[in-house]
Protein backbone atom coordinates (compact mmCIF):
# COMPACT_ATOMS: atom_id res chain seq x y z
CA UNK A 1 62.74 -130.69 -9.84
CA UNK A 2 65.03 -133.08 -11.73
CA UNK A 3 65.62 -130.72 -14.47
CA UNK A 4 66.05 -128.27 -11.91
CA UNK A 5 68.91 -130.05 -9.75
CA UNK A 6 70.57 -131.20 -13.25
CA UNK A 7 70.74 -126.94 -14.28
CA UNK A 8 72.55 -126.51 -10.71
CA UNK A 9 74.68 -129.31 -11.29
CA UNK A 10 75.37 -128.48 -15.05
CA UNK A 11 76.43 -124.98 -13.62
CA UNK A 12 77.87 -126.11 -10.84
CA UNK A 13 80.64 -128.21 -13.15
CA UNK A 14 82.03 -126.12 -15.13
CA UNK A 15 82.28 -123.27 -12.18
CA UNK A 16 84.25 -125.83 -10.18
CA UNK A 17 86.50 -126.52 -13.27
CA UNK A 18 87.69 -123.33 -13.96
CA UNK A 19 87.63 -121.68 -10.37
CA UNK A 20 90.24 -125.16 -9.58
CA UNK A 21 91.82 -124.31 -12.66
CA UNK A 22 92.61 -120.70 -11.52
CA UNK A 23 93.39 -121.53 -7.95
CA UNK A 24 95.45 -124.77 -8.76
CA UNK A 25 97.64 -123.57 -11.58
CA UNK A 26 100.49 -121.79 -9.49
CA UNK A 27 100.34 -125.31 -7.32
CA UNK A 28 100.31 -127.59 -10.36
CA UNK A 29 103.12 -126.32 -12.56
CA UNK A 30 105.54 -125.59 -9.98
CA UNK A 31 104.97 -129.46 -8.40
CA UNK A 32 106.64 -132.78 -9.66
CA UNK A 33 104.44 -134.29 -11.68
CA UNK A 34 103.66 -137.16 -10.07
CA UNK A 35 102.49 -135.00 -7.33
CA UNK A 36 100.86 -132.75 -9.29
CA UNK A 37 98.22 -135.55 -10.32
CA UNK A 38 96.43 -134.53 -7.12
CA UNK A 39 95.03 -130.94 -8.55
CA UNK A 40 93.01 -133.30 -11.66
CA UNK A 41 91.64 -136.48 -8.94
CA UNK A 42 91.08 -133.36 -6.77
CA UNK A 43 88.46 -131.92 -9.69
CA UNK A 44 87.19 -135.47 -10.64
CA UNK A 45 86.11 -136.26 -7.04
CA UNK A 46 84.59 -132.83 -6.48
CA UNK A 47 82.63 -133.32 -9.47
CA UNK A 48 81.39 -136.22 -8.31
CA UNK A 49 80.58 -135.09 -4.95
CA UNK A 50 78.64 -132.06 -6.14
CA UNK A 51 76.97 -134.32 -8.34
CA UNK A 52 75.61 -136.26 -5.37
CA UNK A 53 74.73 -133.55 -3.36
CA UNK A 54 73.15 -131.41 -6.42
CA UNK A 55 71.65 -133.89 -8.95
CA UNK A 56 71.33 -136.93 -6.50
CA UNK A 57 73.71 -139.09 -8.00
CA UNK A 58 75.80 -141.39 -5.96
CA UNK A 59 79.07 -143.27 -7.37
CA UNK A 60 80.02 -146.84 -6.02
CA UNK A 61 82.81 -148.42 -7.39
CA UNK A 62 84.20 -151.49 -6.28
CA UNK A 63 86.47 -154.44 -7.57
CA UNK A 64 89.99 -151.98 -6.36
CA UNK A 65 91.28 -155.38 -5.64
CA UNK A 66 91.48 -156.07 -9.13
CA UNK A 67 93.80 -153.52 -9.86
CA UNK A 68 97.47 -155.20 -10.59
CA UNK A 69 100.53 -153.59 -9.29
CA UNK A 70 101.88 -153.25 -11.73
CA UNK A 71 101.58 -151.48 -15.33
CA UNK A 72 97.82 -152.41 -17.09
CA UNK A 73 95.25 -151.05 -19.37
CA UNK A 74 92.12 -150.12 -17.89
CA UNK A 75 89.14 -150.79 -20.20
CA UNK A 76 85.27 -149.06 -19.35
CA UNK A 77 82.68 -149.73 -21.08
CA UNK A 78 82.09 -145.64 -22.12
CA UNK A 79 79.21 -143.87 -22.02
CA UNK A 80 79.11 -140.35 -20.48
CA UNK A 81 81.67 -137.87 -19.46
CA UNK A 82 80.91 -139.67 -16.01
CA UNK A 83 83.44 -142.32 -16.86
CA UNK A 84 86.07 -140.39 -17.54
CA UNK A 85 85.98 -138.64 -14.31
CA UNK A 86 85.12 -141.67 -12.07
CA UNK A 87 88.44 -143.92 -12.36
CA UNK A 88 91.53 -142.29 -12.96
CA UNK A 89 91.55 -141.39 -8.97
CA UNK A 90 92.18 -144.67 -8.14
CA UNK A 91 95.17 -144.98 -10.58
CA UNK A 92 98.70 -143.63 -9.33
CA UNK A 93 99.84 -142.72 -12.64
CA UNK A 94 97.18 -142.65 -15.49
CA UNK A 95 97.45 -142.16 -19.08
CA UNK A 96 95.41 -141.11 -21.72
CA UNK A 97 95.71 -141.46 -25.57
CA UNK A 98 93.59 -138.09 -26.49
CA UNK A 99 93.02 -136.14 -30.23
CA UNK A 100 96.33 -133.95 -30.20
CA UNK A 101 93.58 -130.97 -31.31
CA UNK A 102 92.82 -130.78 -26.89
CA UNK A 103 96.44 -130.30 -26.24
CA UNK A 104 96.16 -127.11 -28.46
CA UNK A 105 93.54 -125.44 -25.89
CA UNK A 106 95.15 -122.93 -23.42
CA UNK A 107 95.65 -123.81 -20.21
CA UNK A 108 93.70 -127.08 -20.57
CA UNK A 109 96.06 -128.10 -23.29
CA UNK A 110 99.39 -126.93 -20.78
CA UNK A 111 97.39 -129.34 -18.07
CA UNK A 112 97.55 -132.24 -20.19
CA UNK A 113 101.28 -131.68 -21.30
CA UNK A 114 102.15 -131.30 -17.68
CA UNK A 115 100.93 -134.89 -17.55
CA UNK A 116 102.70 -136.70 -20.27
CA UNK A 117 99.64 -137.90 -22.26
CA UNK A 118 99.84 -138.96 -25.52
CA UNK A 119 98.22 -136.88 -29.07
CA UNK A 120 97.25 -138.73 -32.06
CA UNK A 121 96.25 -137.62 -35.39
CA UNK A 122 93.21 -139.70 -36.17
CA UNK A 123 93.21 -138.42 -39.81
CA UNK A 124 96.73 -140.93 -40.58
CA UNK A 125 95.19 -144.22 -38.56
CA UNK A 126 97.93 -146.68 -39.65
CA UNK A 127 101.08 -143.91 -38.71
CA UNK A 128 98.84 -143.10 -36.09
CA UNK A 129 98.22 -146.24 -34.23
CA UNK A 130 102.77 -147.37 -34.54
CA UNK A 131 103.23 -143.98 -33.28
CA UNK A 132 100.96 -144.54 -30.73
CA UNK A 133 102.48 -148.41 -29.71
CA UNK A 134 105.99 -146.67 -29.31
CA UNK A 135 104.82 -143.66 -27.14
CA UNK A 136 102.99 -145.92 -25.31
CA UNK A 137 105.48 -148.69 -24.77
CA UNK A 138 107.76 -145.79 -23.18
CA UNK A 139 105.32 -144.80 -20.94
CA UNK A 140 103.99 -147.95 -19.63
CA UNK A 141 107.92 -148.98 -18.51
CA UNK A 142 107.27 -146.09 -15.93
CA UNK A 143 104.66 -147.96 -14.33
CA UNK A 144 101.58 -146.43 -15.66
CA UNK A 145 98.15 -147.35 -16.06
CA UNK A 146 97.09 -146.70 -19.60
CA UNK A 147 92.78 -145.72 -19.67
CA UNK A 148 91.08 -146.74 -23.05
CA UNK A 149 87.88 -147.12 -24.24
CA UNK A 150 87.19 -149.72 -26.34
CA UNK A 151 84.62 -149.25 -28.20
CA UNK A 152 86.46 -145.53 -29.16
CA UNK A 153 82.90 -143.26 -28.79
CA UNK A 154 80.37 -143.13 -25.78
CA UNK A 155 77.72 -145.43 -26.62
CA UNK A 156 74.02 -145.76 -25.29
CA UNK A 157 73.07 -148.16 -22.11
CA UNK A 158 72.16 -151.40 -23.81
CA UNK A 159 73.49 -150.92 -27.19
CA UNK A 160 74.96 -153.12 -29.57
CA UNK A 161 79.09 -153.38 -28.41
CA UNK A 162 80.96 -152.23 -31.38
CA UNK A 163 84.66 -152.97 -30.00
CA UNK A 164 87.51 -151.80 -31.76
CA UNK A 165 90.11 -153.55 -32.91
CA UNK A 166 92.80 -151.09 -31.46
CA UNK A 167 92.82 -152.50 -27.88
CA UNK A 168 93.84 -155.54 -29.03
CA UNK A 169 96.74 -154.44 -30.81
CA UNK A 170 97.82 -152.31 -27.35
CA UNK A 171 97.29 -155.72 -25.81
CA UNK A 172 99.42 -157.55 -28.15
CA UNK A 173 102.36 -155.10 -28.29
CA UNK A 174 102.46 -153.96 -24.29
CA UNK A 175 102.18 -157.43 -22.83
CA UNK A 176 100.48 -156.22 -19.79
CA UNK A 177 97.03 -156.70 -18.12
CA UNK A 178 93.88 -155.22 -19.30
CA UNK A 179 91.33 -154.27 -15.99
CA UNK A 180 87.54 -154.43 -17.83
CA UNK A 181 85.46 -151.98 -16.27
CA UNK A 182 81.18 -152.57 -16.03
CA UNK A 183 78.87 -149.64 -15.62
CA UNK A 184 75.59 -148.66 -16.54
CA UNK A 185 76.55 -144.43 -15.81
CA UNK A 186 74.89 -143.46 -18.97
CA UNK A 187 71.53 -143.92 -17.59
CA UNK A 188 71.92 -141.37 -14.95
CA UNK A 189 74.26 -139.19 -16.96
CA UNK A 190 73.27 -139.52 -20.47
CA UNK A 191 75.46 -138.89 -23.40
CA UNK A 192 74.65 -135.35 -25.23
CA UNK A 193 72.09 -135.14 -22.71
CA UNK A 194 71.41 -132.39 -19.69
CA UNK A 195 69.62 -134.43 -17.73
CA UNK A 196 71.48 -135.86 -14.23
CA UNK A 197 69.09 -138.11 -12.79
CA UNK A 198 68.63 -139.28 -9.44
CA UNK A 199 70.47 -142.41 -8.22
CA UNK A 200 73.65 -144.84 -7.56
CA UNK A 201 76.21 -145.19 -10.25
CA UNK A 202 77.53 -149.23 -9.78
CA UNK A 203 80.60 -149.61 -11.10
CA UNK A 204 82.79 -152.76 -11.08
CA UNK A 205 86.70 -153.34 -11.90
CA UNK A 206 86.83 -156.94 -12.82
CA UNK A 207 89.45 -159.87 -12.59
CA UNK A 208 92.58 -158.78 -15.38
CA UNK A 209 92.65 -160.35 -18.04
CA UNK A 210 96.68 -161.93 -18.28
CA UNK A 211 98.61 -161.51 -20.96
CA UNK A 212 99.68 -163.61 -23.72
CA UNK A 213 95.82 -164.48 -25.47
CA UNK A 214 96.05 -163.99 -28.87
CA UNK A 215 94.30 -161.09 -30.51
CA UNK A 216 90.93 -162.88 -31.32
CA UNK A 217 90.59 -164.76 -28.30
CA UNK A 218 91.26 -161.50 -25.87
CA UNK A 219 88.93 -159.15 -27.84
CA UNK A 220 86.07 -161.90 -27.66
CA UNK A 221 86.85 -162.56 -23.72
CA UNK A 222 86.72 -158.60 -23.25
CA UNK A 223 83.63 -158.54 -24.78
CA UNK A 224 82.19 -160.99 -23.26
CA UNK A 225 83.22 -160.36 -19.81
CA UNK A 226 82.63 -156.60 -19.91
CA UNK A 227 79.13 -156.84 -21.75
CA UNK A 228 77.75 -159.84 -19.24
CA UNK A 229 78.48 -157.27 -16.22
CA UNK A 230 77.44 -154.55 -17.67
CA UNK A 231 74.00 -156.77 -18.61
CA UNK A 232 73.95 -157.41 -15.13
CA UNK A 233 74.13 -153.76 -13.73
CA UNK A 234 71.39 -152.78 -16.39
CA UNK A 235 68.84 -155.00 -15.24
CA UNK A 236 69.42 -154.14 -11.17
CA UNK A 237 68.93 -150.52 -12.31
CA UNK A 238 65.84 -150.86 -14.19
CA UNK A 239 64.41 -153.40 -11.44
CA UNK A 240 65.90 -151.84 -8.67
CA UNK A 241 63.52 -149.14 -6.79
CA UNK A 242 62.73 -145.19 -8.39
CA UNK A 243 64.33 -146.62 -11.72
CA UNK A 244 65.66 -144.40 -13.97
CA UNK A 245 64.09 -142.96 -17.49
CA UNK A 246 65.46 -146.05 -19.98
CA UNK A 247 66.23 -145.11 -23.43
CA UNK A 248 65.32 -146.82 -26.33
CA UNK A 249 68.53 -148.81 -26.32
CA UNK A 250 68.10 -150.28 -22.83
CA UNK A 251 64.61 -151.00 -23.02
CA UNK A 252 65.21 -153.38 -26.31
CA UNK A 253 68.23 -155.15 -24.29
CA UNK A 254 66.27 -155.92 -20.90
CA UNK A 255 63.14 -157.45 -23.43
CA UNK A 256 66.56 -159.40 -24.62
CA UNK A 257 67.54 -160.33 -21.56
CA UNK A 258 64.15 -161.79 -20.40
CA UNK A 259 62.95 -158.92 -18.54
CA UNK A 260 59.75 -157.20 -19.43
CA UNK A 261 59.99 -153.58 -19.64
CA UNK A 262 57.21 -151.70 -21.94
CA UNK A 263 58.13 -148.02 -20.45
């Protein structure tokens, strides 16, 4: 039945994504574009909610009182395509550094534009990541709320953290905030995977970290902070009642962690 509910969902996805698409595009281009951000959180919440009523899967996120005012940097821990869909909608103005090679897809590509995100080539890393500083220093004086991943690549629940060192240059050079965000979505939506499993997301913005830390100290309070949450979402999952399948990964951390678990 699972695999069953996660084919309808799969389906179910990508139908709503291009019939919004279709339906949407007049609407989008023609609006301001801060008002056009509705048509994308319109999409991301409709995937969620057909992935509740589908696959099973409920989202909770909490913590919105965490969320500055002002400009910040959002920071998830990443590990499915659930993550990227799950917190811009609570963001008035999001941004996204992306691989310039998505803004070259039609229609897709135009959405993005309409946006104001910002392309990098990852094949010049040092041009790259000044390039990147500037755009993003222009952007974030418009009050935006920049959205990057960390650790750069969706990693398994309970794997090792392998944080790059690219947030804390952003850090340095925007002065602003950075919102953590703890999850444990890759157990119900797995990366690679198509499975959807049964469920409740938990999600959690935490406190901001200020600026002004230098780079060392905020990477290894990031870390810290983000990894002991998400630590702490793991274990209610895999205790919690109708657990869901653990990989590998997860299984060693929880034995870490103290808690015995030989599936």
């Amino acid at each position: 039945m699972t695999a069953l509910r996660s084919f309808f969902y799969n389906v179910a996805f990508y139908v709503n994504l291009i019939v919004l698409m279709i339906v949407f595009t007049p609407i989008y281009f023609l609006l301001p574009r801060l008002k056009a951000w509705f048509v994308p959180k319109f999409w991301a919440r409709s995937s969620l909610w057909l992935q509740r009523v589908i696959a099973g899967t409920k989202s909770e996120i909490t913590g919105q009182e965490n969320l500055p005012e002002t400009s910040f940097i959002l920071a998830p821990k990443h590990q499915s395509l659930w993550d990227v869909l799950a917190f811009f909608p609570y963001l008035k103005d999001p941004l996204f550094i992306l691989k310039r090679e998505l803004m070259w897809i039609p229609l897709f590509g135009w959405y993005v534009a309409k946006m104001q995100m910002i392309p990098v080539n990852r094949g010049e890393r040092a041009k790259a990541l000044r390039a990147v500083v500037a755009a993003t220093s222009r952007e974030m004086k418009r009050n935006r709320q920049l959205i990057i991943y960390p650790e750069g690549t969706r990693r398994a629940p309970g794997d090792e953290p392998a944080y790059k060192w690219g947030i804390a240059e952003l850090y340095s050079k925007l002065n602003v905030p950075v919102v953590p965000v703890a999850h444990a979505a890759g157990l119900y939506w797995p990366r690679r995977k198509f499975m959807r499993y049964p469920g409740t997301i938990h999600a959690r913005f935490l406190p901001p970290i200020p600026p002004g830390l230098d780079r060392k100290a905020f990477l290894e309070r990031l870390i810290a902070e983000t990894e002991a949450a998400c630590d702490q979402m793991l274990v209610e999952a895999a205790t919690g009642p109708n657990p869901p399948p653990l990989p590998p990964t997860a299984v060693k951390r929880l034995n870490e962690l103290g808690v015995s678990i030989t599936r």
